[in-house]
C-alpha atoms as a PDB file:
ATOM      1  CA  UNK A   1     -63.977 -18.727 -12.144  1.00  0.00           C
ATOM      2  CA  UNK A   2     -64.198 -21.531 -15.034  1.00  0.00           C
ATOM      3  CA  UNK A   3     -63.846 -17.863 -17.538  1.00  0.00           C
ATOM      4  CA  UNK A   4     -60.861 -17.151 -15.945  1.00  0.00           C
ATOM      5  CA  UNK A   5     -59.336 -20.479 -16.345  1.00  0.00           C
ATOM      6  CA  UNK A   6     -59.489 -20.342 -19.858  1.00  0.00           C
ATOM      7  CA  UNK A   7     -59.254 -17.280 -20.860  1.00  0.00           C
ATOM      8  CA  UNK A   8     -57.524 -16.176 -23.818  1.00  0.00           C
ATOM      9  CA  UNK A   9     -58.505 -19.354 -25.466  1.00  0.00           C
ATOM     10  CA  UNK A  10     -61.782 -20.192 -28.127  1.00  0.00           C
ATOM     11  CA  UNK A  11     -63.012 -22.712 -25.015  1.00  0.00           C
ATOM     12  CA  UNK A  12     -65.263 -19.982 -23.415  1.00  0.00           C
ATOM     13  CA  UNK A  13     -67.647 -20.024 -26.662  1.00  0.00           C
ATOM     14  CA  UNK A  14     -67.708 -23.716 -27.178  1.00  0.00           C
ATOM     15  CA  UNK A  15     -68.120 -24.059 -23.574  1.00  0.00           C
ATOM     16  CA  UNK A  16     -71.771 -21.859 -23.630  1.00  0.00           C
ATOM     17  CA  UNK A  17     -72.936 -23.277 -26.609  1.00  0.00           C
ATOM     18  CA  UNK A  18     -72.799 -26.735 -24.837  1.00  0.00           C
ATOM     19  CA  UNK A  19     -74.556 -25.660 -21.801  1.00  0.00           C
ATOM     20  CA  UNK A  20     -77.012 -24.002 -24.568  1.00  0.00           C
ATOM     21  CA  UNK A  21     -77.697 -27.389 -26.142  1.00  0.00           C
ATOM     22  CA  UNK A  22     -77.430 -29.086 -22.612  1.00  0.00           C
ATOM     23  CA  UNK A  23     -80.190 -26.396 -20.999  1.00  0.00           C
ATOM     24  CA  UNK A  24     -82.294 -26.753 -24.482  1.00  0.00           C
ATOM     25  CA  UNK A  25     -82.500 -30.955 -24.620  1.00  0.00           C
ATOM     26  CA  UNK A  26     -83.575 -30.535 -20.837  1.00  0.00           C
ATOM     27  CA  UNK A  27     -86.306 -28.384 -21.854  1.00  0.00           C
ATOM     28  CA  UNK A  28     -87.655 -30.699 -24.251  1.00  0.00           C
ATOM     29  CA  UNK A  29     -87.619 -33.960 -22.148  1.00  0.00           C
ATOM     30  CA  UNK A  30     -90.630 -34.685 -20.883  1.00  0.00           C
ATOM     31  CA  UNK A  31     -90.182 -37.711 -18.320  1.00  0.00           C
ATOM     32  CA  UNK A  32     -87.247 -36.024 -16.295  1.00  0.00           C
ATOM     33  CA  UNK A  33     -86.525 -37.445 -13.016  1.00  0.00           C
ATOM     34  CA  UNK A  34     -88.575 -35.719  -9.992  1.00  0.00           C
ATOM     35  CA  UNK A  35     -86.425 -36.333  -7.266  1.00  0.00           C
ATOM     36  CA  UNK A  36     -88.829 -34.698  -4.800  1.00  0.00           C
ATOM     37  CA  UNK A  37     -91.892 -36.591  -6.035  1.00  0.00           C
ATOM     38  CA  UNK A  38     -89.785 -39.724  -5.720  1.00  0.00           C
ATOM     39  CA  UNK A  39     -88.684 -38.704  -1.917  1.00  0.00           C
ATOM     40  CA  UNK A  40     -91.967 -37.762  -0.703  1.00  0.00           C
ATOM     41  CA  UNK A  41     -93.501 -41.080  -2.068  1.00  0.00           C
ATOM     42  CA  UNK A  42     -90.838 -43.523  -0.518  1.00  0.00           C
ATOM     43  CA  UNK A  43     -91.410 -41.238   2.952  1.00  0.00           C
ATOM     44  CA  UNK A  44     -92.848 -44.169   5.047  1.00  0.00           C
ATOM     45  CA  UNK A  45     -92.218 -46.897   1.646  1.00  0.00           C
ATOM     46  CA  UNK A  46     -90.911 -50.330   2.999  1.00  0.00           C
ATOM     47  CA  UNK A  47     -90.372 -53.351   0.745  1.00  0.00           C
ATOM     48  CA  UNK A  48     -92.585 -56.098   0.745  1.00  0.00           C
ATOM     49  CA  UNK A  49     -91.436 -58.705   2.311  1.00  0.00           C
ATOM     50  CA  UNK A  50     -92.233 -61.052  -0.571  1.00  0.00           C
ATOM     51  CA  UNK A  51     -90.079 -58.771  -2.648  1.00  0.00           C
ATOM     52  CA  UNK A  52     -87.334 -58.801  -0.867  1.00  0.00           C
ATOM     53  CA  UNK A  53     -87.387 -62.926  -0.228  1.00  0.00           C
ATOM     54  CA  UNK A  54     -87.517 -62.685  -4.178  1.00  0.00           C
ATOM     55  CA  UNK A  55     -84.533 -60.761  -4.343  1.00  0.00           C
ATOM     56  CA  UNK A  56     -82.682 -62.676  -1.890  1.00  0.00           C
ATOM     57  CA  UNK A  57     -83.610 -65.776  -3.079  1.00  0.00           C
ATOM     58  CA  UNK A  58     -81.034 -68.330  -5.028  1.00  0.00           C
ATOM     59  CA  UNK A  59     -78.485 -65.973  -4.511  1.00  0.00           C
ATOM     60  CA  UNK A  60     -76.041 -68.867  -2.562  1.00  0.00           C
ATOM     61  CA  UNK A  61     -75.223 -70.448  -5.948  1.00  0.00           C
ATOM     62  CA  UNK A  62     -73.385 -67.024  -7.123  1.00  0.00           C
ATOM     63  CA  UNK A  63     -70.845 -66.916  -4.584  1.00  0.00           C
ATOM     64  CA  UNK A  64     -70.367 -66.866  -0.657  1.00  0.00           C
ATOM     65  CA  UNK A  65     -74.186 -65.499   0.886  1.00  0.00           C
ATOM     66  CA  UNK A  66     -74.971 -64.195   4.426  1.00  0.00           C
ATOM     67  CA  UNK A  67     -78.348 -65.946   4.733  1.00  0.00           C
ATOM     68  CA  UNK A  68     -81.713 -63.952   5.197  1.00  0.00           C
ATOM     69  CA  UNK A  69     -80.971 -60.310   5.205  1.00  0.00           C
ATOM     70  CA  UNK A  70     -83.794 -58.238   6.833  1.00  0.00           C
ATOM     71  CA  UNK A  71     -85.882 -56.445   4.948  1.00  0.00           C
ATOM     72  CA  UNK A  72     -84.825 -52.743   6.642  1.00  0.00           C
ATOM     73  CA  UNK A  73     -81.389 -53.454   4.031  1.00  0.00           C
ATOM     74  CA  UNK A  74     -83.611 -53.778   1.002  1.00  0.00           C
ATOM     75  CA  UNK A  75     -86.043 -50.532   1.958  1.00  0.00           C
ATOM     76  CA  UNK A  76     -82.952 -48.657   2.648  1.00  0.00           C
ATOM     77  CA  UNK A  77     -80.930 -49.243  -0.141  1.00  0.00           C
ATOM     78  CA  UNK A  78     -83.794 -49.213  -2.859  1.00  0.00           C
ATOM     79  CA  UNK A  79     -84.559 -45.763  -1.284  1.00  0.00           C
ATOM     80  CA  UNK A  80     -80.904 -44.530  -1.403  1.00  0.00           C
ATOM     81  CA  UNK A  81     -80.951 -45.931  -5.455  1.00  0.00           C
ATOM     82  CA  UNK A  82     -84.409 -44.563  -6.593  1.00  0.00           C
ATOM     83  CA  UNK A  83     -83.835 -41.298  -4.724  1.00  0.00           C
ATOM     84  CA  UNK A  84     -80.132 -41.029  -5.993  1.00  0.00           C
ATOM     85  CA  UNK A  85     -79.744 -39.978  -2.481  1.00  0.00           C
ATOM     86  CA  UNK A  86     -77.222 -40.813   0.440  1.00  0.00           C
ATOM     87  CA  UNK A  87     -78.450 -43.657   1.899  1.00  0.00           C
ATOM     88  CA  UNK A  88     -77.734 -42.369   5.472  1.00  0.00           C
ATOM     89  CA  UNK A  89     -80.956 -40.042   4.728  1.00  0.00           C
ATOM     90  CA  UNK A  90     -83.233 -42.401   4.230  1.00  0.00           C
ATOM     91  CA  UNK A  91     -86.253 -42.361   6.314  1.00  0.00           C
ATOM     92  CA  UNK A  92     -86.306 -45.783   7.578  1.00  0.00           C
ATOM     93  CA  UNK A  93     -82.624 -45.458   8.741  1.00  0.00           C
ATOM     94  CA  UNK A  94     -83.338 -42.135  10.207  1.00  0.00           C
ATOM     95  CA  UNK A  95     -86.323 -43.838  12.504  1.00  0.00           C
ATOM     96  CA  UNK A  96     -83.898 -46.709  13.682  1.00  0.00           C
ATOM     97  CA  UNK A  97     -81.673 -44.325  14.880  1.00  0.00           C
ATOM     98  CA  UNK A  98     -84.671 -42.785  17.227  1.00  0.00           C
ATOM     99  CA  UNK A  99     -84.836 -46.266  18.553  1.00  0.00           C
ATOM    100  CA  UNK A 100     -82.796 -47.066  21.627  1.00  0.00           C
ATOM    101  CA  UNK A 101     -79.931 -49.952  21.198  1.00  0.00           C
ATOM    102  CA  UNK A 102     -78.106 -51.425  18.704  1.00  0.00           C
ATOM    103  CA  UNK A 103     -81.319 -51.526  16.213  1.00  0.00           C
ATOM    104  CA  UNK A 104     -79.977 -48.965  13.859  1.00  0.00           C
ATOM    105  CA  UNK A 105     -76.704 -50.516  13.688  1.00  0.00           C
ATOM    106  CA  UNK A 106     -76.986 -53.819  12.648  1.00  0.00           C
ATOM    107  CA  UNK A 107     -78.603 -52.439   9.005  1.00  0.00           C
ATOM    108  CA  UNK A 108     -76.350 -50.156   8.778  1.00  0.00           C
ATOM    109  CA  UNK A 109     -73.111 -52.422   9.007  1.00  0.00           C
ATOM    110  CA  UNK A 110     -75.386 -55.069   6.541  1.00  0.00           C
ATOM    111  CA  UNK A 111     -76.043 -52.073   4.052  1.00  0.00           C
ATOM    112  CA  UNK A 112     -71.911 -51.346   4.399  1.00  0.00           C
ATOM    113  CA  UNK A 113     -71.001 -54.065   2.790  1.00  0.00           C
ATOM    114  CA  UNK A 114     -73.817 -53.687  -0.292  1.00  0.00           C
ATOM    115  CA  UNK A 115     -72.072 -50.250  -0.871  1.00  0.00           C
ATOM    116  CA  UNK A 116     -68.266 -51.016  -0.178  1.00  0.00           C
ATOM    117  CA  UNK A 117     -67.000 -51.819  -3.882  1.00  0.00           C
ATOM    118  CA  UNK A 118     -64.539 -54.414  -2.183  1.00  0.00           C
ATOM    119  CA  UNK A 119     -67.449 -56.836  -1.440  1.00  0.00           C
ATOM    120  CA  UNK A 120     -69.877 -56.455  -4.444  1.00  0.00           C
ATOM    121  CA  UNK A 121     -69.154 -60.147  -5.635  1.00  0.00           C
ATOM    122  CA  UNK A 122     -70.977 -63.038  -5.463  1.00  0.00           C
ATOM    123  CA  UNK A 123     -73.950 -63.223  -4.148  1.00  0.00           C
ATOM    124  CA  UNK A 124     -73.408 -59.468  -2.664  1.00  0.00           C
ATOM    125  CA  UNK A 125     -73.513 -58.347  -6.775  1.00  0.00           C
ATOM    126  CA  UNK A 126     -76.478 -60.520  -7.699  1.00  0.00           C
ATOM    127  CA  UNK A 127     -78.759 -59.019  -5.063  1.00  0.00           C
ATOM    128  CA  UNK A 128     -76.839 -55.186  -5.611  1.00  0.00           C
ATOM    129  CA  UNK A 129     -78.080 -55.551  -9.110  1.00  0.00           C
ATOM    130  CA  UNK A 130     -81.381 -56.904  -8.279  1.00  0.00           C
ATOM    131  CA  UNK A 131     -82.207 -53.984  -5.744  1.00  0.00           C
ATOM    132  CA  UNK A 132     -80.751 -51.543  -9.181  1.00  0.00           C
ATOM    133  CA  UNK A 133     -83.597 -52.974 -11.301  1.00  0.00           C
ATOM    134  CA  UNK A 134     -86.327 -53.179  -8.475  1.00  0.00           C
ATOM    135  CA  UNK A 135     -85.081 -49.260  -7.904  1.00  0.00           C
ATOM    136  CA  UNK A 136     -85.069 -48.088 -11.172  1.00  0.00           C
ATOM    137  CA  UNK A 137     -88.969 -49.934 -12.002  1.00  0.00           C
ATOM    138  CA  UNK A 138     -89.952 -47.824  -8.370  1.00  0.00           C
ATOM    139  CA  UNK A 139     -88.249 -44.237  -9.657  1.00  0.00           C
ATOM    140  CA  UNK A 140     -90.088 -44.635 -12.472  1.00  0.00           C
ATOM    141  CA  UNK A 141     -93.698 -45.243 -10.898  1.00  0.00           C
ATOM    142  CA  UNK A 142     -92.726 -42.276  -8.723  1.00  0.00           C
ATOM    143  CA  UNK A 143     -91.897 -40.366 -11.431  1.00  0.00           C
ATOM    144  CA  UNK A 144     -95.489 -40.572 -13.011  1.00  0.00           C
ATOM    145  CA  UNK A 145     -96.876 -40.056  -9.670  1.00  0.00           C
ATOM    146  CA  UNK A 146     -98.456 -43.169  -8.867  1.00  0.00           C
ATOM    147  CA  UNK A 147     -98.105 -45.331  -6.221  1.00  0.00           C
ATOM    148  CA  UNK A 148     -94.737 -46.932  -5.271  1.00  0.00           C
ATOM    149  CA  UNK A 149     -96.415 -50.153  -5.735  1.00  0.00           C
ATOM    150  CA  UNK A 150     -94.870 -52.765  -7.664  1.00  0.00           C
ATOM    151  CA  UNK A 151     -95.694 -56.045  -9.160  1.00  0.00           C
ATOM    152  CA  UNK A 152     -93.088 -58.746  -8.921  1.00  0.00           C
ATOM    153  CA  UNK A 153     -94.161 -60.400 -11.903  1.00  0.00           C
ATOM    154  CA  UNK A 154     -93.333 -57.637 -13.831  1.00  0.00           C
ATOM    155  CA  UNK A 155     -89.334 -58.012 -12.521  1.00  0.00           C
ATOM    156  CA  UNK A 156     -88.895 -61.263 -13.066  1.00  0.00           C
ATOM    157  CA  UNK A 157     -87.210 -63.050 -13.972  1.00  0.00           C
ATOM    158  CA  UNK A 158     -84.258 -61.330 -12.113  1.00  0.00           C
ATOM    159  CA  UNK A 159     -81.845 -62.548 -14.596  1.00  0.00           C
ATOM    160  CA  UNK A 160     -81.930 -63.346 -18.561  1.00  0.00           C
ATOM    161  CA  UNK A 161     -82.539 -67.060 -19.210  1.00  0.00           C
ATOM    162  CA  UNK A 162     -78.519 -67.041 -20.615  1.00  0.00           C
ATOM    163  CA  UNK A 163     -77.215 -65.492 -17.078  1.00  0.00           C
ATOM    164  CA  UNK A 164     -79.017 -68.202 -14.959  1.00  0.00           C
ATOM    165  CA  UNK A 165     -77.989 -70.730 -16.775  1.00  0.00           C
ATOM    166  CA  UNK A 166     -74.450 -69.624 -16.587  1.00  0.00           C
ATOM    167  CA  UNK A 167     -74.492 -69.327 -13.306  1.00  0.00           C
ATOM    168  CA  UNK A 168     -75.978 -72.566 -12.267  1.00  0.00           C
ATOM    169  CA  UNK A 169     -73.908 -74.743 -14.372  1.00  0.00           C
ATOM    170  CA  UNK A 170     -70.764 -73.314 -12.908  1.00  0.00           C
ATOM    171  CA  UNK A 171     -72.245 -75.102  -8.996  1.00  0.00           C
END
């Protein structure tokens, strides 16, 4: 279809040899994302609850916060980011929904407004980007196939010294 669109032009060429070099940089990279390797290790992963305190934590002084956030949020959304996968998948939402009442709801409205782009001020950013860099530190464990286990210490501080200050001389 895409060779019939621009046919008749030099495109088609330039167009192959791109996907050549594309196809041939992929072949040399060693440390590619294994999306199945990440999904089968975050199967039955939750987030420490001491990790996700740690995210939530001093959050209030960047803009309007919700107060403690339970910890299904963090697990679901850290899953959704280091899988690169829809968080309605994830495993943890997909055993709330086996539960009876309104269990699987209430995380899922909570995670709604950590995705919709309308709300990702404030405090809703700082922890968004938190979860990012807690995500990203996880894929990569995954990816080297060990355990999804993280230290904390490693993560923080959350913030460069320049952004906290910033943002606690503005309150």
């Amino acid at each position: 279809m895409l060779r019939r669109q621009i046919a008749g032009t030099d495109l088609w060429e330039e167009f192959e040899s791109v996907v050549e070099q594309l196809a041939n940089s992929l072949d040399q990279t060693r440390n590619r994302p294994n999306y199945t390797r990440r999904r089968q290790a975050l199967q039955d992963w939750e987030i420490p609850l001491a990790h996700w305190q740690s995210i939530c934590s001093d959050v209030h002084q960047a803009g309007p916060y919700l107060g403690p956030q339970d910890p299904a949020i963090g697990t679901v959304l850290i899953w959704a980011k280091a899988t690169e996968a829809e968080h309605l998948h994830s495993p943890t939402l997909t055993k709330l929904r086996h539960q009876e009442g309104s269990a699987a709801r209430t995380p899922n409205n909570k995670i709604a407004l950590f995705r919709t782009p309308a709300t990702r001020t404030g405090s809703n950013l700082l922890i968004r980007t938190r979860i990012d860099t807690y995500a990203r530190a996880l894929a990569a464990r995954c990816d080297l196939g060990t355990e999804p286990v993280l230290d904390l210490a490693e993560l923080l501080p959350w913030e460069p010294e320049a952004t906290r200050r910033r943002r606690h001389s503005r309150h």
